[in-house]
Protein backbone atom coordinates (compact mmCIF):
# COMPACT_ATOMS: atom_id res chain seq x y z
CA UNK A 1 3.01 44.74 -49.83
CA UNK A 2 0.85 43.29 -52.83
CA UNK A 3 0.32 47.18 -53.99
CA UNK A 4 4.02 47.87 -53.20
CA UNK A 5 5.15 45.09 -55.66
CA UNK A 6 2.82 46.30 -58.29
CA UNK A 7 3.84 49.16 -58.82
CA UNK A 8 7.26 47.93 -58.76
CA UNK A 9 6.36 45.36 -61.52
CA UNK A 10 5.61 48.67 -63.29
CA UNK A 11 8.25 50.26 -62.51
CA UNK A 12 10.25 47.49 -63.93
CA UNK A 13 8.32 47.88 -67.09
CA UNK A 14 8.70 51.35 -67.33
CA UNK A 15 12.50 51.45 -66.75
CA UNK A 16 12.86 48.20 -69.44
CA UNK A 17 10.76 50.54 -72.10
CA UNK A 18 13.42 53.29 -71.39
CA UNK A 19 16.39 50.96 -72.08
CA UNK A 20 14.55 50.26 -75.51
CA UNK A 21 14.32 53.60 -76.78
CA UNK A 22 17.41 54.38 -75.89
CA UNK A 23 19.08 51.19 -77.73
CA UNK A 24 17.00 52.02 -80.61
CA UNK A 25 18.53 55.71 -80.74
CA UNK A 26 21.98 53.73 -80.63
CA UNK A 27 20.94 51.68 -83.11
CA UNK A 28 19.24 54.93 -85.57
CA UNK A 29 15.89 53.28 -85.74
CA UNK A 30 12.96 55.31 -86.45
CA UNK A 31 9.94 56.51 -84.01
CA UNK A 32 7.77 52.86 -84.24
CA UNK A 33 10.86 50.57 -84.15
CA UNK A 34 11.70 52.80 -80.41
CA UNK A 35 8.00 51.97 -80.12
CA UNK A 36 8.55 48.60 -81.03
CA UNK A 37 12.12 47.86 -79.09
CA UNK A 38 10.42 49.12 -76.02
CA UNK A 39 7.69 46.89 -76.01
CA UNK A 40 9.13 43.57 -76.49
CA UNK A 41 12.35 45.09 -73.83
CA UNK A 42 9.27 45.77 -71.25
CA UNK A 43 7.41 42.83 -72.09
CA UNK A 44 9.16 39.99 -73.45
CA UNK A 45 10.90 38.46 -70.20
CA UNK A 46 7.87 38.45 -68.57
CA UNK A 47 5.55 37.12 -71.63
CA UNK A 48 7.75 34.01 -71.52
CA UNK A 49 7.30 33.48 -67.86
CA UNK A 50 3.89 33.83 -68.21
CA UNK A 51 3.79 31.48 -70.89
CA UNK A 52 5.82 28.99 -68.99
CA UNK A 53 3.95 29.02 -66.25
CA UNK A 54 0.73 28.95 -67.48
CA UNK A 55 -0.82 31.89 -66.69
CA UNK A 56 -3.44 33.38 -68.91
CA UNK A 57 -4.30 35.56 -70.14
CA UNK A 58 -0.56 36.74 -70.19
CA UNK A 59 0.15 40.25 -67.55
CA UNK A 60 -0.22 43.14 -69.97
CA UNK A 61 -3.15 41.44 -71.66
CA UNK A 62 -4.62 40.94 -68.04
CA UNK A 63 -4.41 44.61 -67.14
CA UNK A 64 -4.26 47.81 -69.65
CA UNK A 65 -1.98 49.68 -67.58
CA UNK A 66 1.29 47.64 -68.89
CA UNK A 67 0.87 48.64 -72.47
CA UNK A 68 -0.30 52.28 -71.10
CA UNK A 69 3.19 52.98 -69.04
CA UNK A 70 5.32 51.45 -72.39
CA UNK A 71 3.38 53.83 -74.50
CA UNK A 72 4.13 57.00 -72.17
CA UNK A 73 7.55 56.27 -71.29
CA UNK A 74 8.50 55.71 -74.76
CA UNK A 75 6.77 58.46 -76.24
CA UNK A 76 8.64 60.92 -72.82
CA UNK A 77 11.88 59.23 -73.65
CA UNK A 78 12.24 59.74 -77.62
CA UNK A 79 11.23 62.84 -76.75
CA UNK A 80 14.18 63.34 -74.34
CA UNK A 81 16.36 61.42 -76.94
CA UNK A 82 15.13 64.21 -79.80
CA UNK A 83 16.40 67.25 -77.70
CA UNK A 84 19.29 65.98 -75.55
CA UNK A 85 22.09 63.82 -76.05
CA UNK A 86 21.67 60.51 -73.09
CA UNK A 87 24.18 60.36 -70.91
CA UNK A 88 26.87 57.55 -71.71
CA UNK A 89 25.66 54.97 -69.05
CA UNK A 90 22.27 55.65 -69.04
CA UNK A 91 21.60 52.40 -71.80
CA UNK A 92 23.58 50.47 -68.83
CA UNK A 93 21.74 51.76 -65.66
CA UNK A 94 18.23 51.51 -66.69
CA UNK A 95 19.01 47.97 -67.83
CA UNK A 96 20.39 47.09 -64.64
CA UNK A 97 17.45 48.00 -63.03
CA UNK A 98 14.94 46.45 -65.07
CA UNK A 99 17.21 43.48 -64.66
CA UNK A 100 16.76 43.62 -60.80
CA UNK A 101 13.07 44.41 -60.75
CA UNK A 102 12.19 42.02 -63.04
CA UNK A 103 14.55 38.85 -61.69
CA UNK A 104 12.96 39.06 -58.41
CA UNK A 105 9.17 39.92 -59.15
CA UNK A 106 9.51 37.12 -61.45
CA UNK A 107 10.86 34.95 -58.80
CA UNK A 108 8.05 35.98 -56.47
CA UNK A 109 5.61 34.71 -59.18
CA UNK A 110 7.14 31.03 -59.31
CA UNK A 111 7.35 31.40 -55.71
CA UNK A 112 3.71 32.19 -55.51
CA UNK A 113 2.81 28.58 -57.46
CA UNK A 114 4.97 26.63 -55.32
CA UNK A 115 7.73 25.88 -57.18
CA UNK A 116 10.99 24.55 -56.31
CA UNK A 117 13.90 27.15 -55.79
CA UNK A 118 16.24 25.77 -58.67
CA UNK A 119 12.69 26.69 -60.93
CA UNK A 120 12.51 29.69 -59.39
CA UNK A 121 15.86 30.93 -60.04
CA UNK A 122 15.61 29.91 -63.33
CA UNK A 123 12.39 31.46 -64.05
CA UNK A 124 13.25 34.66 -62.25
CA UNK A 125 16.63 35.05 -64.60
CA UNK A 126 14.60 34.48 -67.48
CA UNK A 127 12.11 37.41 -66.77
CA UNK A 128 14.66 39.90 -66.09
CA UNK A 129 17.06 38.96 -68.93
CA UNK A 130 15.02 38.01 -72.07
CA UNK A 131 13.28 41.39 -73.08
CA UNK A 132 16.98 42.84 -72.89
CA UNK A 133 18.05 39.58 -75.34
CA UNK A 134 15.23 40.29 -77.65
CA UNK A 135 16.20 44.22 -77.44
CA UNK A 136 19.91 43.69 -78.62
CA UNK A 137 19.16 40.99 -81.09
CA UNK A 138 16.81 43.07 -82.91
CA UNK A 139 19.01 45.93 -82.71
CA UNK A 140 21.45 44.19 -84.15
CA UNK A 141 23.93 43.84 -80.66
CA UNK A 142 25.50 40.94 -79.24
CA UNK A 143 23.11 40.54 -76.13
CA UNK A 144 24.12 42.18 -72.90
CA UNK A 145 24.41 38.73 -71.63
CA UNK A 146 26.58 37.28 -73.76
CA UNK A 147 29.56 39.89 -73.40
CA UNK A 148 31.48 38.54 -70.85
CA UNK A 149 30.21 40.89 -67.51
CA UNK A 150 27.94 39.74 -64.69
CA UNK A 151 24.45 39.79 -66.21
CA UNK A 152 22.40 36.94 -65.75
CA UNK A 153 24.85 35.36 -63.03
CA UNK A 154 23.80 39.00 -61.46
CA UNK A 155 20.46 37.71 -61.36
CA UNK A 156 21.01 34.09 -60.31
CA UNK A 157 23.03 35.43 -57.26
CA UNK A 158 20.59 38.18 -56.00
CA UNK A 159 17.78 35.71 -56.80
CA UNK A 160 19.46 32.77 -54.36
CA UNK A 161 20.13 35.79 -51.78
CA UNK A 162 16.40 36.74 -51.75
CA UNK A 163 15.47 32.99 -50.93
CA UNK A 164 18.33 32.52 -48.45
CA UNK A 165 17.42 35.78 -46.72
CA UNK A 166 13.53 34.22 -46.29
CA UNK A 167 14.94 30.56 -45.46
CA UNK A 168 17.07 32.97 -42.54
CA UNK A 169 13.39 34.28 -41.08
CA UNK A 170 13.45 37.54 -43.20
CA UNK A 171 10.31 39.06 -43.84
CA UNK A 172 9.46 38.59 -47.36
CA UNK A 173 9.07 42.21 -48.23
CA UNK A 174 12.50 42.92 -47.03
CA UNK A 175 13.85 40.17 -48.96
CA UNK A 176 12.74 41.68 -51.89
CA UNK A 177 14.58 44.39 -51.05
CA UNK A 178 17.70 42.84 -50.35
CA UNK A 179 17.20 40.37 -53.84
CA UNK A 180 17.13 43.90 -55.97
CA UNK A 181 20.27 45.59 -54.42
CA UNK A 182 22.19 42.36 -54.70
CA UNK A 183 21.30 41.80 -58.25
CA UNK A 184 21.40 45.61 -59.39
CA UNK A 185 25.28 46.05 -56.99
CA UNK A 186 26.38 43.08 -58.71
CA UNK A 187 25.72 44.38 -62.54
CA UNK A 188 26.45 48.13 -61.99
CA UNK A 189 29.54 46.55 -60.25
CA UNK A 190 30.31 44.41 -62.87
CA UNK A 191 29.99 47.93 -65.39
CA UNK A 192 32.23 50.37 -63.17
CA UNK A 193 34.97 47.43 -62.68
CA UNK A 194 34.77 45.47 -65.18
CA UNK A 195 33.71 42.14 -63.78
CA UNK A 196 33.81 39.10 -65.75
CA UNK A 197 33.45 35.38 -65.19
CA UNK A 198 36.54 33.14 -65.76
CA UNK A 199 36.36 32.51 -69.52
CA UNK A 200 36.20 29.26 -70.52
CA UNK A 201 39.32 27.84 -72.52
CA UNK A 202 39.83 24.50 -74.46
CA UNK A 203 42.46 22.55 -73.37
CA UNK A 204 45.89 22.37 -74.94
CA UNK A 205 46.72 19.30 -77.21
CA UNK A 206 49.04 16.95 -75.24
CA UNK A 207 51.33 16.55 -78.92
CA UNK A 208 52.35 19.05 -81.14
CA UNK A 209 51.87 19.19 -85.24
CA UNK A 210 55.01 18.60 -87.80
């Protein structure tokens, strides 16, 4: 299971670096800032858990292959992006899996150090949202999370699930399973139907201006 989840991880990585590319073709950036928007997409949620956490040296300094699948998958995907034309969802889709793979690997990982489930919620949202917050701010978007549709309340809810299932007397490796489809169902759900958390409104004044 151990091998299984590894090459999920970098999976997740891969997938993330795709997303980048193809926001900076959205954006009109230039070979290196693809380069560059990949990297901290694939990288940055999981640099901050790391950090967090305390675990040095941080995962792609750790072990070469990291950088080594951002560097192909980029270079494959501007490639793609140079002779065909993405198709419209394909930003969307490879961000909601990177979200999934990401929220509950990174879970795992606080789960691994014995941390209490509120921390590992919280830890596992963080690693599969903040590369794709660092993504859109540099390329100049609101954040994914920020507009309105299930993102990282995608994440919180699959994350719970994956814990509940275990609590329940689910293997762990299943869980996993089971934590990825809820959190990638929930955000491609959220895209094909337009989900959306109640908004939050102010109340209205009790009196009335002249």
């Amino acid at each position: 299971m151990t091998r299984v989840l590894y090459v999920l991880d970098l999976m997740g990585v891969a997938v993330f670096a795709v997303s980048g590319v193809l926001a900076a073709a959205q954006a009109g950036m230039d070979w290196l800032g693809a380069l560059v928007l990949a990297s901290v997409t694939a990288i940055g949620g999981g640099t901050m858990r790391d950090l967090l956490l305390g675990r040095h040296p941080i995962f792609w300094v750790r072990d070469a292959r990291y950088p080594w699948v951002i560097l192909l998958t980029a270079a494959a995907t501007v490639t793609y992006v140079h002779e065909f034309v993405p198709p419209g969802m394909a930003l969307l889709v490879a961000d909601a899996l990177g979200l999934a793979l990401f929220a509950v690997t990174g879970a795992q990982i606080a789960e691994s150090v014995r941390h209490s489930p509120l921390i590992t919620v919280m830890v596992g949202t963080m690693t599969g949202s903040g590369g794709g917050v660092i993504r859109d701010l540099l390329s100049g978007q609101v954040p994914l999370m920020l507009r309105g549709g299930f993102y990282a309340s995608a994440a919180i809810g699959g994350i719970a699930l994956y814990l509940l299932v275990q609590a329940a007397g689910l293997p762990r490796r299943h869980a996993f399973f089971v934590g990825f489809a809820a959190v990638f169902g929930l955000r491609m759900a959220a895209i094909l139907w337009d989900w959306h958390l109640p908004a939050l409104s102010p109340p209205r004044a009790s009196w009335s201006h002249p």
